[in-house]
N, C-alpha and C. Protein backbone atom coordinates (compact mmCIF):
# COMPACT_ATOMS: atom_id res chain seq x y z
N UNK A 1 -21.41 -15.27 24.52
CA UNK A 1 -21.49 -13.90 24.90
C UNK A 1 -21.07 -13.02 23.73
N UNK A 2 -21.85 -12.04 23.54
CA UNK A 2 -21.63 -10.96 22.13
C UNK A 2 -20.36 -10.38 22.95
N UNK A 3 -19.76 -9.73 22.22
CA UNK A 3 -18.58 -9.20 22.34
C UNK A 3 -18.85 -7.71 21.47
N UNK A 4 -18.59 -6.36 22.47
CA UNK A 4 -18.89 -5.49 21.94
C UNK A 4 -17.52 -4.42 21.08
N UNK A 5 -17.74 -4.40 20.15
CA UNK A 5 -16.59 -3.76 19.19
C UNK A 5 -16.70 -2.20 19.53
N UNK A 6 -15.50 -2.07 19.80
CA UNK A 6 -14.80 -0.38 20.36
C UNK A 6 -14.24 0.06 18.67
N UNK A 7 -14.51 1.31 18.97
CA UNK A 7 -13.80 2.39 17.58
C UNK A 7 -15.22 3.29 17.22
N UNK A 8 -14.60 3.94 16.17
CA UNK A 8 -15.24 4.50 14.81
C UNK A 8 -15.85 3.53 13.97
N UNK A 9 -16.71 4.14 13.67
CA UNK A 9 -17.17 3.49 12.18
C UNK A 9 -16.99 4.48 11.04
N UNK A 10 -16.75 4.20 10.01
CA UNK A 10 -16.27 5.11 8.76
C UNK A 10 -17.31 6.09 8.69
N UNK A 11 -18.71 5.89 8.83
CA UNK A 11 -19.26 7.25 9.05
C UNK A 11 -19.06 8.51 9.98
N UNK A 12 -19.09 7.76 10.86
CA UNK A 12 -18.19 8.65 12.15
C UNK A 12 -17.22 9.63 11.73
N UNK A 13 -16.37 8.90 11.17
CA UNK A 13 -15.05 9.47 11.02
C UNK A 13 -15.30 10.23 10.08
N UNK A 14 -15.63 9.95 8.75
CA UNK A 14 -16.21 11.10 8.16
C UNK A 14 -16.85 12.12 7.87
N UNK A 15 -17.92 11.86 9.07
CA UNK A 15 -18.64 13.27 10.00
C UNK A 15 -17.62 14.51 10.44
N UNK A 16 -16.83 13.51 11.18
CA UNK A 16 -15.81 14.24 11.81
C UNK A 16 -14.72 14.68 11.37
N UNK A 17 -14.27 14.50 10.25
CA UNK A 17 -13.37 15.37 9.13
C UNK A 17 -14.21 16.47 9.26
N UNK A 18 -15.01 15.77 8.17
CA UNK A 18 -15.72 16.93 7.54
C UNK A 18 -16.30 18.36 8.40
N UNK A 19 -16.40 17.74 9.88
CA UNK A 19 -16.63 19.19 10.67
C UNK A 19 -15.33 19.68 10.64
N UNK A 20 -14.26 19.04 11.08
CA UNK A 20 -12.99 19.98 11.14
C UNK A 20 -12.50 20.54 10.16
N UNK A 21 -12.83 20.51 8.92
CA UNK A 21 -12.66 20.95 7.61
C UNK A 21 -13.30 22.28 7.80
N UNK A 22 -14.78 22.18 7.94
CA UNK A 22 -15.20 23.08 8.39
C UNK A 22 -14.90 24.57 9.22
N UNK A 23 -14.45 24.21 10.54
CA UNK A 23 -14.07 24.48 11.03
C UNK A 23 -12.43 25.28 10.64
N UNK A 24 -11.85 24.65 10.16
CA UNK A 24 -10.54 24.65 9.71
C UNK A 24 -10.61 26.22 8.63
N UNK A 25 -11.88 25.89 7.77
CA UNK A 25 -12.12 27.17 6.50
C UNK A 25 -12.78 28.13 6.86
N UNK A 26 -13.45 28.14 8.38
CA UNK A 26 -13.81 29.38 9.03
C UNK A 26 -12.80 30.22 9.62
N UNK A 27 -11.72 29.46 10.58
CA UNK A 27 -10.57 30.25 11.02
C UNK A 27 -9.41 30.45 10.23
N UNK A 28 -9.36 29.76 9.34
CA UNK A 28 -8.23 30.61 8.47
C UNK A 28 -8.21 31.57 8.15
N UNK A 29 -8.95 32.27 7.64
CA UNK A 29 -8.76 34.06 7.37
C UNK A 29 -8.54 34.63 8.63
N UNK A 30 -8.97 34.44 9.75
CA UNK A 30 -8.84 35.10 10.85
C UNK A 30 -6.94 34.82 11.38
N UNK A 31 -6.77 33.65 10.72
CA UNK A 31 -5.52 33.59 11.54
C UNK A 31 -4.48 34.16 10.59
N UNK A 32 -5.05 34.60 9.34
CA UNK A 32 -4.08 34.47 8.58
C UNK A 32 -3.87 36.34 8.34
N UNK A 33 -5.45 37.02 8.79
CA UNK A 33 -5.14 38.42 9.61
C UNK A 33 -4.43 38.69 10.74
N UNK A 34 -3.99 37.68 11.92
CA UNK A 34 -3.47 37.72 12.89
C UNK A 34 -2.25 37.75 12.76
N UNK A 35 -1.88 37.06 11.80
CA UNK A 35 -0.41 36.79 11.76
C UNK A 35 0.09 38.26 11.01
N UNK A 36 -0.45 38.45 9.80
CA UNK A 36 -0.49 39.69 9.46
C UNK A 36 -0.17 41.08 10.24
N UNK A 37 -1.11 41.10 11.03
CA UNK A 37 -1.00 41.65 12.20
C UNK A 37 -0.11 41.94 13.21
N UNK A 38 0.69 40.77 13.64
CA UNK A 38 1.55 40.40 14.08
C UNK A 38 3.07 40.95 13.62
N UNK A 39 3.00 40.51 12.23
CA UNK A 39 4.17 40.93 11.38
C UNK A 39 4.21 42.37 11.34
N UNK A 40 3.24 42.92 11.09
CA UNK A 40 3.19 44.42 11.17
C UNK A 40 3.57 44.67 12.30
N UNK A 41 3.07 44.70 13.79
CA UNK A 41 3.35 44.62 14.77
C UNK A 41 5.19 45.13 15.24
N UNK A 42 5.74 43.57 14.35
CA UNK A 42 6.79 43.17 14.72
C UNK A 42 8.04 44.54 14.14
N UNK A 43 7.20 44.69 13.06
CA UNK A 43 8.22 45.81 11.56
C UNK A 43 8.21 46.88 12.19
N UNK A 44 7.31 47.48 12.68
CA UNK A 44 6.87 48.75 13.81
C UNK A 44 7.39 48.93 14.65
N UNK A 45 7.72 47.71 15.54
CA UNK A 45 8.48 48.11 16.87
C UNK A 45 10.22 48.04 16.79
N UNK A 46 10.25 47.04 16.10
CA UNK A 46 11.88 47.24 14.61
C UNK A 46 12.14 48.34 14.64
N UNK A 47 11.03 49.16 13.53
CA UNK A 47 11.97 50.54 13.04
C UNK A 47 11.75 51.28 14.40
N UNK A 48 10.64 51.42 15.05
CA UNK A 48 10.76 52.47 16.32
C UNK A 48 12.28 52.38 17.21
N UNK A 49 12.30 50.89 17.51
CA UNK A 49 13.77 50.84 18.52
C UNK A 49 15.10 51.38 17.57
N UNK A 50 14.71 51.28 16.35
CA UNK A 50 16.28 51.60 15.62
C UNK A 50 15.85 52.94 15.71
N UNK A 51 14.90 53.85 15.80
CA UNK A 51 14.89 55.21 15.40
C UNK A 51 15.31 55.82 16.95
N UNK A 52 15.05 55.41 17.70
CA UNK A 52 15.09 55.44 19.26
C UNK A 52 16.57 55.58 19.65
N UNK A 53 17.56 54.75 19.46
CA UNK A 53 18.87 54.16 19.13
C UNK A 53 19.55 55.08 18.52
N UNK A 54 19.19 55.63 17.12
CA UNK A 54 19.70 56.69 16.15
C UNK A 54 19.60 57.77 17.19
N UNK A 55 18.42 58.51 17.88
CA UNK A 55 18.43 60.08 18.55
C UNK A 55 19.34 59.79 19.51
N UNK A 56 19.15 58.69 20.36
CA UNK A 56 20.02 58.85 21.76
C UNK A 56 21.46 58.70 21.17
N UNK A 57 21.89 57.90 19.99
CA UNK A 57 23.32 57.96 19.34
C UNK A 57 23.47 59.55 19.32
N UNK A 58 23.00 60.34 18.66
CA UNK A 58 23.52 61.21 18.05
C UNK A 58 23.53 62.67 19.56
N UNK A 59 22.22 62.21 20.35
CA UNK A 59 22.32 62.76 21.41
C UNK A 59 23.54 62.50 22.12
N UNK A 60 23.61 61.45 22.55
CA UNK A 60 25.29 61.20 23.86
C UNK A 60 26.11 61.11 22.93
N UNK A 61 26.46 61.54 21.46
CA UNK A 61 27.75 61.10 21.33
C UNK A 61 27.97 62.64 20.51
N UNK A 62 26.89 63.82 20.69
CA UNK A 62 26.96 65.34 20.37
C UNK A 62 27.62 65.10 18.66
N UNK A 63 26.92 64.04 18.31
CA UNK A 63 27.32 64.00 16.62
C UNK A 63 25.88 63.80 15.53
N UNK A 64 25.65 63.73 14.53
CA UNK A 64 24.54 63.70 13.61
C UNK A 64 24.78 62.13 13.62
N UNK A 65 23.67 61.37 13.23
CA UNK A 65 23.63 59.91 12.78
C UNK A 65 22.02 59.63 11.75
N UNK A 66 22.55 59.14 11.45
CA UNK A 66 21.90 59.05 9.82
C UNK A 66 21.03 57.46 9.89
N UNK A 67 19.94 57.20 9.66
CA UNK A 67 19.20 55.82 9.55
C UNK A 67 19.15 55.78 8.11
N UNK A 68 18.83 54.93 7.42
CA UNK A 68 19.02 55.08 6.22
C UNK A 68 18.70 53.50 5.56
N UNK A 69 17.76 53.54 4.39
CA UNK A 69 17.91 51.67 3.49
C UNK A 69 19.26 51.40 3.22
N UNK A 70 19.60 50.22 3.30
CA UNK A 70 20.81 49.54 3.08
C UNK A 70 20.32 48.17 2.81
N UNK A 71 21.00 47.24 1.51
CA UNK A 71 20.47 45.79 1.51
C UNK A 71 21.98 44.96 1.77
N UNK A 72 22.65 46.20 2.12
CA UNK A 72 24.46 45.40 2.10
C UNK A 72 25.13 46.14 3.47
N UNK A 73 24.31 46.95 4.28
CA UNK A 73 24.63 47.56 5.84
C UNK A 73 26.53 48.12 5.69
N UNK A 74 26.54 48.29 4.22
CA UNK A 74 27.95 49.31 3.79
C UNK A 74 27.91 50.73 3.31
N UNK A 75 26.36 50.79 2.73
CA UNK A 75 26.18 52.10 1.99
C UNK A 75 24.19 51.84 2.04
N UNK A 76 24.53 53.59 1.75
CA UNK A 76 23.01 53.62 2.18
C UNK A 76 22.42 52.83 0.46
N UNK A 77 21.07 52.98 0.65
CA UNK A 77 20.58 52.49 -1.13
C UNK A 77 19.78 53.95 -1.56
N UNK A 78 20.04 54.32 -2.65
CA UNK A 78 18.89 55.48 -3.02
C UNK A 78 17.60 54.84 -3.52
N UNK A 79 16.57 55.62 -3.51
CA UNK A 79 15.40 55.44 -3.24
C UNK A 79 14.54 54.81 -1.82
N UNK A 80 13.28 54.41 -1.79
CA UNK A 80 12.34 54.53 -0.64
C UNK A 80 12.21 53.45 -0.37
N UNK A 81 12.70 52.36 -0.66
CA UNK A 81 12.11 50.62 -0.72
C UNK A 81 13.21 50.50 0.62
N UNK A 82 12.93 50.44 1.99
CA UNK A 82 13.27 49.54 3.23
C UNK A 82 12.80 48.00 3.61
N UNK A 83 12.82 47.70 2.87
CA UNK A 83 11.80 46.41 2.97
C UNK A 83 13.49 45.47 3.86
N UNK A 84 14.36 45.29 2.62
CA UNK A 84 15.43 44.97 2.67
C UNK A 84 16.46 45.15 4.06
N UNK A 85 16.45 46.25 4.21
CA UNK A 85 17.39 46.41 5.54
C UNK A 85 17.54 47.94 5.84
N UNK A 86 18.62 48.08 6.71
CA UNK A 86 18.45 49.27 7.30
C UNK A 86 19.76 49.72 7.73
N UNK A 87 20.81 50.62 7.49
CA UNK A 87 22.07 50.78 8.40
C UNK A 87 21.60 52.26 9.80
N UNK A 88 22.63 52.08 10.62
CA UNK A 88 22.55 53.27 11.42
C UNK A 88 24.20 53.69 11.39
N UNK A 89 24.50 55.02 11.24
CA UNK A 89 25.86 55.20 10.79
C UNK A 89 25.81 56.83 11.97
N UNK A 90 27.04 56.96 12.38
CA UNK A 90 27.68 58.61 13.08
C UNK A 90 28.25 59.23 11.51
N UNK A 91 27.41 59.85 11.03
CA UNK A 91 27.58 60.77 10.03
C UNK A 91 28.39 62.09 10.17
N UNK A 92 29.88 61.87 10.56
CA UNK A 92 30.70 62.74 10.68
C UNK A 92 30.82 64.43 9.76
N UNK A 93 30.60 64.05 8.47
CA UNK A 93 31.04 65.05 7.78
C UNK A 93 29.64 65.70 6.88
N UNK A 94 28.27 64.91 7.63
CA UNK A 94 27.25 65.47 7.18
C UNK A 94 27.02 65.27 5.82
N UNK A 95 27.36 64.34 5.08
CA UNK A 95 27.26 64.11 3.55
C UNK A 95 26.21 63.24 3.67
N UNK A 96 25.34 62.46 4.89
CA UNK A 96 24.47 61.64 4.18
C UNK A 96 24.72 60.54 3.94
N UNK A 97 26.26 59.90 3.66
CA UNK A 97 26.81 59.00 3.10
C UNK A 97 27.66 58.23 4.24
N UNK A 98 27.63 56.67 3.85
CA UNK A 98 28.54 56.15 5.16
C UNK A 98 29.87 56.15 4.61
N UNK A 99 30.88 56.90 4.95
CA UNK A 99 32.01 57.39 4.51
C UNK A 99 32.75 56.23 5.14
N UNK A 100 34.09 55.93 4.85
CA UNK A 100 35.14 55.20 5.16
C UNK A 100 35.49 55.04 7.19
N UNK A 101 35.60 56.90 7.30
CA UNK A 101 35.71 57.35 8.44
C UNK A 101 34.55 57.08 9.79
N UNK A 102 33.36 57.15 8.89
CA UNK A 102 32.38 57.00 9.95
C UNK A 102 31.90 55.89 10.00
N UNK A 103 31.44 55.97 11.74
CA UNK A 103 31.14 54.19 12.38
C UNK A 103 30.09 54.03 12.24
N UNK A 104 29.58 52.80 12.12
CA UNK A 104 28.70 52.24 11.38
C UNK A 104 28.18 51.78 13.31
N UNK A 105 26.97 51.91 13.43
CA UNK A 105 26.44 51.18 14.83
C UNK A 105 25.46 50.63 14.93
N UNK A 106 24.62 50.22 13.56
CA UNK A 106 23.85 49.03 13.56
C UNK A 106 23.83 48.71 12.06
N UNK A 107 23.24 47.65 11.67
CA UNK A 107 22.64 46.94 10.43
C UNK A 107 21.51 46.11 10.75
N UNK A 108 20.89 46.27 10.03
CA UNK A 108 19.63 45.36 10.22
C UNK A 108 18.84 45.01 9.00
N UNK A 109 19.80 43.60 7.91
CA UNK A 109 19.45 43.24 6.87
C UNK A 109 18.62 42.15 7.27
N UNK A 110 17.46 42.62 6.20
CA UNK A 110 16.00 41.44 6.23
C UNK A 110 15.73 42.02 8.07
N UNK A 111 14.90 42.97 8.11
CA UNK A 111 14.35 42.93 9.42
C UNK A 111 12.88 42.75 9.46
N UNK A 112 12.48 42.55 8.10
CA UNK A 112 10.79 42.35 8.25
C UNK A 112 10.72 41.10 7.67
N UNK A 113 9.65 40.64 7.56
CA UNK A 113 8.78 39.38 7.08
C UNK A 113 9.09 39.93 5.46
N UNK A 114 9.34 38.42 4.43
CA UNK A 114 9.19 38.97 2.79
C UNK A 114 8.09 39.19 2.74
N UNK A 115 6.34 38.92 3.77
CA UNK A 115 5.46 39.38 3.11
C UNK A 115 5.18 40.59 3.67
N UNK A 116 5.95 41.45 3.74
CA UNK A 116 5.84 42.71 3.80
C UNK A 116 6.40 43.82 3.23
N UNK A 117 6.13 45.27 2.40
CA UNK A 117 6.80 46.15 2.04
C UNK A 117 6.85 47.05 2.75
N UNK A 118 8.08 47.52 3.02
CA UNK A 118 8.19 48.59 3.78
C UNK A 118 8.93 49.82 2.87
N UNK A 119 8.71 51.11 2.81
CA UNK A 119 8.97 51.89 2.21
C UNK A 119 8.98 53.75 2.83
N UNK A 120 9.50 54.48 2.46
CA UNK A 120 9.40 55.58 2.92
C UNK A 120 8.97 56.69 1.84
N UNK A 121 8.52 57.94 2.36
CA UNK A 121 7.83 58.65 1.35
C UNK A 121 9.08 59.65 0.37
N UNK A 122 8.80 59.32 -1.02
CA UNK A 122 9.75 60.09 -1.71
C UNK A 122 10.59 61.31 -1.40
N UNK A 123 9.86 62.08 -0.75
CA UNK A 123 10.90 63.06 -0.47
C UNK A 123 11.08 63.27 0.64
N UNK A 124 11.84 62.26 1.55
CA UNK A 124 12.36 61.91 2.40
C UNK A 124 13.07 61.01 2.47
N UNK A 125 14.10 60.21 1.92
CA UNK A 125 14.56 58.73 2.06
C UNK A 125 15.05 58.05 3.41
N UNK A 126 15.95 59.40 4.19
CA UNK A 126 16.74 58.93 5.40
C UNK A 126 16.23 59.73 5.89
N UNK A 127 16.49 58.89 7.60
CA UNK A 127 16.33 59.81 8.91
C UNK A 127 17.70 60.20 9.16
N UNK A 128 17.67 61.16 9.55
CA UNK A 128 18.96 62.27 10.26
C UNK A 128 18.47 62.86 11.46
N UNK A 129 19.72 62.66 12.17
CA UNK A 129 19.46 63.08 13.59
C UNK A 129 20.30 64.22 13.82
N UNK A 130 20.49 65.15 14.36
CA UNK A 130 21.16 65.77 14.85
C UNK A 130 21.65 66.11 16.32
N UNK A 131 22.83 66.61 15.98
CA UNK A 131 23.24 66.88 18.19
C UNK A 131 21.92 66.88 18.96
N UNK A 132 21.46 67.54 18.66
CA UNK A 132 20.68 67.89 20.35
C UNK A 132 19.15 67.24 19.84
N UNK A 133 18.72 66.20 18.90
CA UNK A 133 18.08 65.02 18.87
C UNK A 133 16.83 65.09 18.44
N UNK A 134 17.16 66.68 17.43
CA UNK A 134 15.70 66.58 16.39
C UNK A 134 16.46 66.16 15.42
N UNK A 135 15.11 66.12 14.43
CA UNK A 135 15.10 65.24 12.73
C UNK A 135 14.92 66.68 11.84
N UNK A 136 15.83 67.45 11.63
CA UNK A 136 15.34 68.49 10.31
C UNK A 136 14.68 67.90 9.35
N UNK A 137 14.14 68.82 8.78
CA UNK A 137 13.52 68.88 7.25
C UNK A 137 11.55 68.42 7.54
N UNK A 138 11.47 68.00 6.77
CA UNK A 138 10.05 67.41 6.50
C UNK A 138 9.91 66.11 7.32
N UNK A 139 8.56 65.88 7.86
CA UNK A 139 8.64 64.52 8.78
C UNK A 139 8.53 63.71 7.57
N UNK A 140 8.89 62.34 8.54
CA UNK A 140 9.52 61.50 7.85
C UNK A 140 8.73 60.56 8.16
N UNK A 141 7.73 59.81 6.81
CA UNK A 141 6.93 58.39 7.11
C UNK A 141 7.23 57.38 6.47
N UNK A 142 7.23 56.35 7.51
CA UNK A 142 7.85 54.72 6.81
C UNK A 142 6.36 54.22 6.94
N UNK A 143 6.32 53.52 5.47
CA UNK A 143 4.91 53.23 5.44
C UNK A 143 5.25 51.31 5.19
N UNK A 144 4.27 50.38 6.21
CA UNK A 144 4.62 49.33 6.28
C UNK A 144 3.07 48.27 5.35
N UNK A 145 3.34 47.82 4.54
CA UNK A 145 2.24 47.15 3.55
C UNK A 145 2.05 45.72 2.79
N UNK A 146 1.21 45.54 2.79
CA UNK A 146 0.89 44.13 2.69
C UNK A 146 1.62 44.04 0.87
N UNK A 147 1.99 42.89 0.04
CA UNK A 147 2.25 42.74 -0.91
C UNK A 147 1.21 42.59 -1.72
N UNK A 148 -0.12 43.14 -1.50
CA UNK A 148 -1.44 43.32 -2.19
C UNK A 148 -1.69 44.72 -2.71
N UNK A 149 -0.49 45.79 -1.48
CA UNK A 149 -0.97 46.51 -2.06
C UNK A 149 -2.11 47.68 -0.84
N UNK A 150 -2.26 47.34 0.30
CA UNK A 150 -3.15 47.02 1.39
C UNK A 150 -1.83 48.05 2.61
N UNK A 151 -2.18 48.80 2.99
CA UNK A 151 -1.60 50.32 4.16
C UNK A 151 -1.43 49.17 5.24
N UNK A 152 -1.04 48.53 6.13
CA UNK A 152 -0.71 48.37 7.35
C UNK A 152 -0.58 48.81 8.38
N UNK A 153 0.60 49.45 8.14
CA UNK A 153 0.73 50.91 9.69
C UNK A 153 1.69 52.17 9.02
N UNK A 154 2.19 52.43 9.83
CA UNK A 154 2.78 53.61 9.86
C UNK A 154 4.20 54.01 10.53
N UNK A 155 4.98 54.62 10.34
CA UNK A 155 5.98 55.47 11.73
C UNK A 155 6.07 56.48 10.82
N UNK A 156 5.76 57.32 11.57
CA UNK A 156 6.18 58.56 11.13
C UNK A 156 6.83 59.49 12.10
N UNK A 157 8.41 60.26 12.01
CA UNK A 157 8.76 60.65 12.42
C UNK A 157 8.81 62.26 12.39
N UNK A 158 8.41 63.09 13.64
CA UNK A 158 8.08 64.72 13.74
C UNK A 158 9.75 65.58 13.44
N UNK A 159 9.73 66.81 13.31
CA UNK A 159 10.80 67.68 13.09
C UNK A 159 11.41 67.29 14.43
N UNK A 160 10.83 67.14 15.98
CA UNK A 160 11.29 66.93 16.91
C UNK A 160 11.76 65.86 17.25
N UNK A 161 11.49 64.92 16.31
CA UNK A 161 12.38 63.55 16.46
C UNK A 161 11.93 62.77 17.15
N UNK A 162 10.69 62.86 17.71
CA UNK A 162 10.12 61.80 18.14
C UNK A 162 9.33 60.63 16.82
N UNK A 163 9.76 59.48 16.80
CA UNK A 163 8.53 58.58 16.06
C UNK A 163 7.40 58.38 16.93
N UNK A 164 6.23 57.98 15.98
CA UNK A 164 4.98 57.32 16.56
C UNK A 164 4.62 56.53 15.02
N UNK A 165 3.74 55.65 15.84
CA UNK A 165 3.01 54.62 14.94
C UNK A 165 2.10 54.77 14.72
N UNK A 166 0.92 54.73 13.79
CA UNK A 166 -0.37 54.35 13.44
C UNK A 166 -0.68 53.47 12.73
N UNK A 167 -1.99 53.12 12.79
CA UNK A 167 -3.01 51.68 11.57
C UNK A 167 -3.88 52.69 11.08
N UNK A 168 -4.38 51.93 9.82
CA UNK A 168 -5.45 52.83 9.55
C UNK A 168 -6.46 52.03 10.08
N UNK A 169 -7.77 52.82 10.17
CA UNK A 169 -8.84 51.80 10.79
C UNK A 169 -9.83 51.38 9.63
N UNK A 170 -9.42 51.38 8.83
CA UNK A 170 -10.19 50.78 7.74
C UNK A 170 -9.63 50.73 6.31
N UNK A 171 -9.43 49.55 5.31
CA UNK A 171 -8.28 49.21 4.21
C UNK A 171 -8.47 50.60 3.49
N UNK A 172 -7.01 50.79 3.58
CA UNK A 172 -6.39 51.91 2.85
C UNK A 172 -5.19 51.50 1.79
N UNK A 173 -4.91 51.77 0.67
CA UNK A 173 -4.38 51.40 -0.34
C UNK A 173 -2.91 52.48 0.22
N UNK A 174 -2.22 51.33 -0.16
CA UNK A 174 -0.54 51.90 0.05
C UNK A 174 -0.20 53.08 -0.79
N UNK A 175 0.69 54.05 -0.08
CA UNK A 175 1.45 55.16 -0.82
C UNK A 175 2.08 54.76 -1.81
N UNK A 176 1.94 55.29 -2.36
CA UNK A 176 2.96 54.88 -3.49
C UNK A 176 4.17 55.18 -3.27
């Protein structure tokens, strides 16, 4: 009696790589926009809850509070690069600065993905809140971007202190 042999045969199997290979180099870009995506996603809803956090601070506690880059959540950093971190401070004496005296009520070092830059527009560095839970001065945009170079999203915060988010809907080259 023949005896019938179970398996693959090496052609087989090499058919069948080779489709999943296939396969494999069609969905990668897609997943590798998703994740992208995702990360952005993630950086967005980050800074929104900390900006959220900052008005109602400064609202119930009838004091100014300051958001601000920090890569050491002790002192703010000058210039626009947030990529790094973020402090939230009760800015007692209105200097801008996290003074000795004033409490510090969040940090949030490394809150994004390294493949992401996050940054704010030059003449604006920090958010400031005030008592009754607007943002003086010029609105304020945190611009979130791929390390290519490539716009992601957006928060931008109104004189009234509300943030909102946007995408662009088609590749837009980062602010400088």
């Amino acid at each position: 009696m023949p005896r019938s042999a179970s398996g693959f045969t090496l052609v087989e199997l090499a058919i069948a790589f080779a489709v999943l290979g296939i396969m494999a180099g069609v969905a990668l870009p897609s997943m590798q926009r998703f994740i992208e995506h995702q990360r952005t996603s993630a950086a967005i809803g980050t800074l929104m809850s900390h900006m959220s956090l900052a008005r109602m601070a400064a609202i119930s506690r009838n004091r100014r509070t300051t958001l601000c880059p920090s890569m050491d959540g002790v002192a703010c950093d000058v210039g626009t690069d947030w990529s790094r971190g973020w402090m939230l401070f009760v800015d007692e004496n209105g200097n801008r600065k996290a003074d000795a005296t004033d409490e510090v009520l969040r940090t949030d070092l490394e809150p994004t993905s390294r493949h992401l830059r996050v940054a704010s527009t030059s003449g604006r560095q920090q958010l400031r809140y005030l008592p009754d839970g607007r943002s003086a001065g010029a609105n304020l945009t945190i611009s979130i971007c791929s390390l290519d170079g490539r716009l992601l999203g957006q928060v931008i915060v109104n004189n009234a202190g509300r943030p909102r988010s946007e995408r662009p809907h088609r590749s837009t080259a980062c602010p400088a």
